[in-house]
N, C-alpha and C. Protein backbone atom coordinates (compact mmCIF):
# COMPACT_ATOMS: atom_id res chain seq x y z
N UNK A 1 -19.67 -22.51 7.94
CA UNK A 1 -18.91 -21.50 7.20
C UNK A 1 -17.54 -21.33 7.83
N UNK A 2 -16.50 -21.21 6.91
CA UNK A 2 -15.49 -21.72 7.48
C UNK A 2 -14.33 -20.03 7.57
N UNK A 3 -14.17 -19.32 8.06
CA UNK A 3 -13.35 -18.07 8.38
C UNK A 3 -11.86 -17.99 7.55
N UNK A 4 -11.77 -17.66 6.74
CA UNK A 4 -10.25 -17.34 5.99
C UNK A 4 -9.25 -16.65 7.44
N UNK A 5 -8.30 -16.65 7.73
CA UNK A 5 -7.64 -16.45 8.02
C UNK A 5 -6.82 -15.35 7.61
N UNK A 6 -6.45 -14.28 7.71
CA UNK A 6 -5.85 -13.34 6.71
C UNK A 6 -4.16 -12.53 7.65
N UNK A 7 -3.11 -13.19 6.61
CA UNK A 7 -1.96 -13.36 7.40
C UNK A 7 -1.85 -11.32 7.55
N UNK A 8 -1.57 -10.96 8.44
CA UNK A 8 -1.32 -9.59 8.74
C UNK A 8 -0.06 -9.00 9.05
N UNK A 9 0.35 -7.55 8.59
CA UNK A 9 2.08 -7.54 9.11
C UNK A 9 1.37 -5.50 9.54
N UNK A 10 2.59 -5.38 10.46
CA UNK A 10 2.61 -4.17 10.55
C UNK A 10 3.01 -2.79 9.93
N UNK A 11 2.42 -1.76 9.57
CA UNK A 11 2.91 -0.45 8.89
C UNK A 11 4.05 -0.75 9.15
N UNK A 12 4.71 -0.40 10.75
CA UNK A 12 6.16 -0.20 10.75
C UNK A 12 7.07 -0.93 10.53
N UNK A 13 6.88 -1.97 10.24
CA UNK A 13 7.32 -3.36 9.87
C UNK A 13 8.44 -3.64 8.16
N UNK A 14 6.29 -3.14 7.97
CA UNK A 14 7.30 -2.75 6.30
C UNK A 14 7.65 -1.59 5.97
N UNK A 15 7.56 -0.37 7.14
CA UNK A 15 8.48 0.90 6.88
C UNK A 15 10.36 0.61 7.05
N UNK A 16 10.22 -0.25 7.95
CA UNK A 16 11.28 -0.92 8.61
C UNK A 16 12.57 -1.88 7.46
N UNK A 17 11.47 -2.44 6.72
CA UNK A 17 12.02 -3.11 5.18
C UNK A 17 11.93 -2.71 4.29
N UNK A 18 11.32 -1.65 4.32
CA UNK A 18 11.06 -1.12 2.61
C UNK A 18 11.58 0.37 2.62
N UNK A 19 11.94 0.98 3.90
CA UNK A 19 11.86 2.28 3.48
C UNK A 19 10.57 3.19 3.75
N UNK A 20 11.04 4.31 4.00
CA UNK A 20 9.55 5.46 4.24
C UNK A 20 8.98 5.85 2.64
N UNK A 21 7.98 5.67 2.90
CA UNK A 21 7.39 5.70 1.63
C UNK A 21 6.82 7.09 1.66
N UNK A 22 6.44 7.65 0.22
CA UNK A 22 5.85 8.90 0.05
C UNK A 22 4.21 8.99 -0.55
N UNK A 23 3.33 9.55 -0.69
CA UNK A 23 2.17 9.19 -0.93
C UNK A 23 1.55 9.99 -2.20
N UNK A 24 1.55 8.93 -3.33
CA UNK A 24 1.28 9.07 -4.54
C UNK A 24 0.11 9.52 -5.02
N UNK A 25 -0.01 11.03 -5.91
CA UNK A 25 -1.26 11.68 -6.01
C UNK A 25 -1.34 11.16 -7.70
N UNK A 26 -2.65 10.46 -7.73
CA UNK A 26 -3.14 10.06 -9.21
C UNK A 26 -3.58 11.58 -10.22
N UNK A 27 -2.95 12.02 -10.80
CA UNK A 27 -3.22 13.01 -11.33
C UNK A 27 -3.71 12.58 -13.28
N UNK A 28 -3.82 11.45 -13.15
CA UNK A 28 -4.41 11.21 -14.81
C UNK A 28 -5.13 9.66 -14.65
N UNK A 29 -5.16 9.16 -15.55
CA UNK A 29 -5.48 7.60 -15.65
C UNK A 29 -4.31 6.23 -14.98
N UNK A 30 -4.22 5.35 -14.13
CA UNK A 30 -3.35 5.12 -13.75
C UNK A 30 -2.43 4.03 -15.07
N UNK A 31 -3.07 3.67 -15.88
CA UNK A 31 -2.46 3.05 -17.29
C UNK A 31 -2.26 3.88 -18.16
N UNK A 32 -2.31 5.52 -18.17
CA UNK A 32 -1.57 6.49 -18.86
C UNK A 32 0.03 7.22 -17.66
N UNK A 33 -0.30 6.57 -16.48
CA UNK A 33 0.60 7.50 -15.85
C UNK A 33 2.37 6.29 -16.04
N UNK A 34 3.23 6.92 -16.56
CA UNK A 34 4.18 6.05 -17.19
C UNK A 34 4.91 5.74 -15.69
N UNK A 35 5.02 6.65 -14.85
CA UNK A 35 6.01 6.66 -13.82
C UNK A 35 5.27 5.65 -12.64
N UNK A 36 3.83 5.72 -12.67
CA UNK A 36 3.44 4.61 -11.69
C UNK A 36 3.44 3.52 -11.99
N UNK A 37 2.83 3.22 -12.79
CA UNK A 37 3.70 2.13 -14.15
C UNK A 37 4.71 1.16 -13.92
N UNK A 38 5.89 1.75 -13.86
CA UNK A 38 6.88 1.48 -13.41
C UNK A 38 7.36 1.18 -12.16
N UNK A 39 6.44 2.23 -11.22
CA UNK A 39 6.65 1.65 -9.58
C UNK A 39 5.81 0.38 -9.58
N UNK A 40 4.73 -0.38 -10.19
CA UNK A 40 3.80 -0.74 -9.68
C UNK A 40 4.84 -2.14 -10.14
N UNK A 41 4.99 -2.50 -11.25
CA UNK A 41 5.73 -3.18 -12.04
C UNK A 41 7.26 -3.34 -11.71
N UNK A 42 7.50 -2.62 -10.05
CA UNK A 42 8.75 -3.11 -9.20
C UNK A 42 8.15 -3.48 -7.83
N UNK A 43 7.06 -3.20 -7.63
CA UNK A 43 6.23 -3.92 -6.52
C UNK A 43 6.71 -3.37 -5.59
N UNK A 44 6.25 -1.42 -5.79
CA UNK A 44 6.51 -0.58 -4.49
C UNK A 44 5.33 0.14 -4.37
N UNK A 45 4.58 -0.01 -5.06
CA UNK A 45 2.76 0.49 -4.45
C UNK A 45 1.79 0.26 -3.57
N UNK A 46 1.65 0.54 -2.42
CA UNK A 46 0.92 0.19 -1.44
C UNK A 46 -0.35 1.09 -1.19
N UNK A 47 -1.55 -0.03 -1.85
CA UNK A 47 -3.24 0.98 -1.71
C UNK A 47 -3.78 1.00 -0.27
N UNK A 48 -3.73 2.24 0.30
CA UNK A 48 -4.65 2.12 1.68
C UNK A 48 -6.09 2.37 1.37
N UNK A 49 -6.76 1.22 2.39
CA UNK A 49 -8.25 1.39 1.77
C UNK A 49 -8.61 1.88 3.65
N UNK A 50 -9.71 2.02 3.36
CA UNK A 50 -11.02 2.36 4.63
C UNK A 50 -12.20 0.84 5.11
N UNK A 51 -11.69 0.18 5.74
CA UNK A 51 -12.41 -0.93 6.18
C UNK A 51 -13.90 -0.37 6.69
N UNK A 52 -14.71 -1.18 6.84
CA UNK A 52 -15.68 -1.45 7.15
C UNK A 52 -16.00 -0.57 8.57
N UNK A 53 -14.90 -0.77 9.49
CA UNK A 53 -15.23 -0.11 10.45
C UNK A 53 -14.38 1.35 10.79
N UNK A 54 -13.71 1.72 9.27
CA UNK A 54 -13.95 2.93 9.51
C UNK A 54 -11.82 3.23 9.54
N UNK A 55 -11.18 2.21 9.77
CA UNK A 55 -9.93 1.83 10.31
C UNK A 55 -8.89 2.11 8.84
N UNK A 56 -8.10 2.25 8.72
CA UNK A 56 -7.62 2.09 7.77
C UNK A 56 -6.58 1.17 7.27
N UNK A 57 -6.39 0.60 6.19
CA UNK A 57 -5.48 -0.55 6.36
C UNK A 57 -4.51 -0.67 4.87
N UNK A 58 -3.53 -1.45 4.50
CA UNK A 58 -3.06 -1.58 3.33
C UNK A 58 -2.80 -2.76 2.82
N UNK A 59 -2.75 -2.79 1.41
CA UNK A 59 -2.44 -3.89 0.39
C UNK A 59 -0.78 -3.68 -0.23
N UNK A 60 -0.21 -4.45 -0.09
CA UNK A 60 1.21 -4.78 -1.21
C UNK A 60 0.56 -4.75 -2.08
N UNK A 61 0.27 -3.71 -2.94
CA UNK A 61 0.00 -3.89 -4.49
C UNK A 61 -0.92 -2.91 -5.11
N UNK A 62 -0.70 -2.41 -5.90
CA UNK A 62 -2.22 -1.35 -6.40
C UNK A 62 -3.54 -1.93 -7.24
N UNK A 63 -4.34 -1.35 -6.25
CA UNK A 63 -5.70 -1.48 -6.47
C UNK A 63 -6.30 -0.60 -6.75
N UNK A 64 -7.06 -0.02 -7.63
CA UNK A 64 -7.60 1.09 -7.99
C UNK A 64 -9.01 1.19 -7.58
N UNK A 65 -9.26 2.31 -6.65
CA UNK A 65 -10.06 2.15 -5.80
C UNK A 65 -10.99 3.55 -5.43
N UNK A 66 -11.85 3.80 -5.52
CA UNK A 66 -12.74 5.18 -5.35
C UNK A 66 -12.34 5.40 -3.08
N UNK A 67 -11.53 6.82 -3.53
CA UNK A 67 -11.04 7.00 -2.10
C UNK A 67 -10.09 6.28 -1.42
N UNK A 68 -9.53 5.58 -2.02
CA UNK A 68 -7.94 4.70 -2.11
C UNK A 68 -7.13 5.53 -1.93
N UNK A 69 -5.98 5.87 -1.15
CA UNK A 69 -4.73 6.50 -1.49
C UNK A 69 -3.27 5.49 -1.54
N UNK A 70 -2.54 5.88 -2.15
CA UNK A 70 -1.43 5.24 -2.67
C UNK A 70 -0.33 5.55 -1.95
N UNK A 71 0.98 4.67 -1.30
CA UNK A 71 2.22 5.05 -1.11
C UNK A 71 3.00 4.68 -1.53
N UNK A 72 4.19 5.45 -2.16
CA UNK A 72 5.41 4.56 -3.04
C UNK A 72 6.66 4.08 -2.40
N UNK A 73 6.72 3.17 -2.21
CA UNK A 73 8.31 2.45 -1.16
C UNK A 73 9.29 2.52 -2.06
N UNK A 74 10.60 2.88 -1.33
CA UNK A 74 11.88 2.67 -1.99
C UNK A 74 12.34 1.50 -2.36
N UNK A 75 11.83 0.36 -1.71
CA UNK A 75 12.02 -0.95 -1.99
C UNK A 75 10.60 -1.71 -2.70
N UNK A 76 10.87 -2.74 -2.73
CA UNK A 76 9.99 -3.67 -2.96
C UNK A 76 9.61 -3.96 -1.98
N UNK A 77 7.83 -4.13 -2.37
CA UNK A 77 6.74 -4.92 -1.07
C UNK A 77 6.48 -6.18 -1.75
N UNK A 78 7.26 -6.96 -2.18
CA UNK A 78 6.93 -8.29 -2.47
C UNK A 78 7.08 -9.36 -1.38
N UNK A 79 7.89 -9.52 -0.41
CA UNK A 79 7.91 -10.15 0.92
C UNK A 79 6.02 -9.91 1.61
N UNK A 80 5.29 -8.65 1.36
CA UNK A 80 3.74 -8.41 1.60
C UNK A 80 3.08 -8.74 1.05
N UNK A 81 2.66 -9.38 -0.16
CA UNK A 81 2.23 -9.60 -0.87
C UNK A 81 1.21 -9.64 -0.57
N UNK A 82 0.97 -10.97 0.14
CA UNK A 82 -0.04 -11.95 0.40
C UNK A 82 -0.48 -11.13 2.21
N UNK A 83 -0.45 -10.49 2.27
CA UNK A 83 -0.28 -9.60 3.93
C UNK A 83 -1.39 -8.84 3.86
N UNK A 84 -2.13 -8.60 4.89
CA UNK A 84 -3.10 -7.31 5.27
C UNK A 84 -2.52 -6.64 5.99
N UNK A 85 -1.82 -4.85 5.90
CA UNK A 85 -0.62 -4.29 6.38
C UNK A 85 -1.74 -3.44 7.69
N UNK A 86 -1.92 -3.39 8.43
CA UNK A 86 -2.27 -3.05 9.42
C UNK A 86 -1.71 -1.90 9.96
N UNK A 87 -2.31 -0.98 11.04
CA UNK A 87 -1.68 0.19 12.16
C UNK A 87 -0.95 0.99 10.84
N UNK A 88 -2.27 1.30 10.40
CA UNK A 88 -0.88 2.48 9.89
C UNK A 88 -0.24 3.66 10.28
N UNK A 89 0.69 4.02 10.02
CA UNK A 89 1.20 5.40 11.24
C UNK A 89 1.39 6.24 9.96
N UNK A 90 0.33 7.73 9.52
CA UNK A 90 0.72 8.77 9.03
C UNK A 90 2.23 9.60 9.05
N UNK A 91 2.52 9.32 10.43
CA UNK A 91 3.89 9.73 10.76
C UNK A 91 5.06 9.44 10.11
N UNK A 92 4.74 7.97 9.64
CA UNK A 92 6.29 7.39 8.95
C UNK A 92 6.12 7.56 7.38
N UNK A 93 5.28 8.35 7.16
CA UNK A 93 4.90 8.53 5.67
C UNK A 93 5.47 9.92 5.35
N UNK A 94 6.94 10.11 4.22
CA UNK A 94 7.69 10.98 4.22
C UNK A 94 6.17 12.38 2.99
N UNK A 95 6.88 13.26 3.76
CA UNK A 95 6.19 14.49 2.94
C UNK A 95 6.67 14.96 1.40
């Protein structure tokens, strides 16, 4: 069995390129909400999920996810794409 490899970048990394991001509350259906929509479709949505061991981590991209939370970048996370965003720091996440 052969181990995928999974290329990884840091929270501050892409706080560093993208801007402090703010953290997006789903308040309807996310294909009725017009304004996420639009962020998602400039590739500034970043889903933090809850790993396995409990850690938390992020995706370049939205995933709709039971207990997922969302952050919206001023820039584009398309340079992340393909990235498992690691260390995340609550801190650099604007209020």
């Amino acid at each position: 069995m052969k181990l995928l490899k999974v290329k990884t970048a840091r929270f501050s990394e892409v706080v560093e390129k993208c801007g402090r991001p703010h953290v997006y509350t789903l308040w309807q259906k996310p294909s009725a909400d017009r304004r996420l929509q639009a962020q998602i479709k400039n590739n500034r949505v970043m889903t933090i999920q809850k790993s396995e061991s409990g850690t938390h981590f992020g995706i370049a991209a939205f995933k709709e996810a039971k207990g997922a939370s969302y952050l919206v970048f001023p820039k584009s996370l398309r340079r992340f794409a393909d990235k498992r965003i690691i260390g995340i720091d609550w801190a650099l996440v604007r209020e």
